[in-house]
Protein backbone atom coordinates (compact mmCIF):
# COMPACT_ATOMS: atom_id res chain seq x y z
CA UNK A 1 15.69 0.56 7.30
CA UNK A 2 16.07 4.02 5.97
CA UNK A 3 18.33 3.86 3.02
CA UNK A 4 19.46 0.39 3.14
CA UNK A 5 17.15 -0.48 0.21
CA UNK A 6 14.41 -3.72 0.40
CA UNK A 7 15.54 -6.79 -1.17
CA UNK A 8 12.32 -7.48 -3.32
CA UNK A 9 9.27 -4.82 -5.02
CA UNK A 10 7.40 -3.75 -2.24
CA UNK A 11 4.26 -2.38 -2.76
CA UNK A 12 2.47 -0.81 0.22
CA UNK A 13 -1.09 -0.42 0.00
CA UNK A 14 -3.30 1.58 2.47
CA UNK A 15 -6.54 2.55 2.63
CA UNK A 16 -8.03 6.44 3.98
CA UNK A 17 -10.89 4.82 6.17
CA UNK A 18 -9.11 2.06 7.96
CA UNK A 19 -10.29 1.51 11.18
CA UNK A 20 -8.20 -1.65 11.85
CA UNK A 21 -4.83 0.15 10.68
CA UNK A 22 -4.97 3.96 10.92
CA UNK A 23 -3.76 6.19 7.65
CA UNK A 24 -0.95 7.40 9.99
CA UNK A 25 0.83 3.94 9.80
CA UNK A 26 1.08 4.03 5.74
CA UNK A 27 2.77 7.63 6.06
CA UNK A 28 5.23 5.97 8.80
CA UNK A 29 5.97 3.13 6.41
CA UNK A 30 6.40 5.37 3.49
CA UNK A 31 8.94 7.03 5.21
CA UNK A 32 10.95 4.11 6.62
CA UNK A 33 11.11 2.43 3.59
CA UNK A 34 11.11 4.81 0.51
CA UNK A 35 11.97 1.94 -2.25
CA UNK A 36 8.22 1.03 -1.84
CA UNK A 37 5.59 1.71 -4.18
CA UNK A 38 3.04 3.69 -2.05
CA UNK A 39 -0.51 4.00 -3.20
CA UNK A 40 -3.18 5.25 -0.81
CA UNK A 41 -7.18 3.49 -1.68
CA UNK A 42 -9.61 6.19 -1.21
CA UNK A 43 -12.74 5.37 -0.78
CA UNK A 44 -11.58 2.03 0.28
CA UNK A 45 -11.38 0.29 3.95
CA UNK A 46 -9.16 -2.26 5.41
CA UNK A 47 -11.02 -4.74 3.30
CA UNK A 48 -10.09 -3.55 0.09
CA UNK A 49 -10.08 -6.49 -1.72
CA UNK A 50 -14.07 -6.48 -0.94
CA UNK A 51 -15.24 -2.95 -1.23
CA UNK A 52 -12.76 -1.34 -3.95
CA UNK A 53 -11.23 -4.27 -5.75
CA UNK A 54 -11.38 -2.43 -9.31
CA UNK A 55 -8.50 -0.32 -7.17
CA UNK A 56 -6.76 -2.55 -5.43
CA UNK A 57 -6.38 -5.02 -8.41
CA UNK A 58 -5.05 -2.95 -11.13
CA UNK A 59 -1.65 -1.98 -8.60
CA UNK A 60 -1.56 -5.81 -7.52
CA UNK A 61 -1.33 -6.44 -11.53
CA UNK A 62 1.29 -4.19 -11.99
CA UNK A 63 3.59 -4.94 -9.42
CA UNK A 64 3.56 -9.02 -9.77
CA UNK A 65 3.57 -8.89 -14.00
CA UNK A 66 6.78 -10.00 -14.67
């Protein structure tokens, strides 16, 4: 996928202290598909949307606001 663009704003979201999805896997995305957004959730686990939402939200806001 490397250089071939993605055909809608992808935002890839990962958090530090994932158990269910390692950090490792957001750098490997990042770097197969560099039109993403990338935004690493510290303190922040694979549930995001429950134990950080005032960080996950904001980015969510951003990217679907027309």
């Amino acid at each position: 996928m490397t250089g071939a663009g993605f055909p809608v704003p992808l935002l890839l979201m990962y958090a530090r202290r994932d158990p269910t999805v390692p950090p490792r896997f957001g750098e490997t995305f990042r770097e197969r598909i560099p039109d993403a957004r990338f935004v690493w959730l510290d303190e922040a686990s694979h549930f995001a949307h429950v134990d950080a939402p005032e960080r996950l939200v904001p980015h969510l806001v951003e990217i679907l606001a027309p």
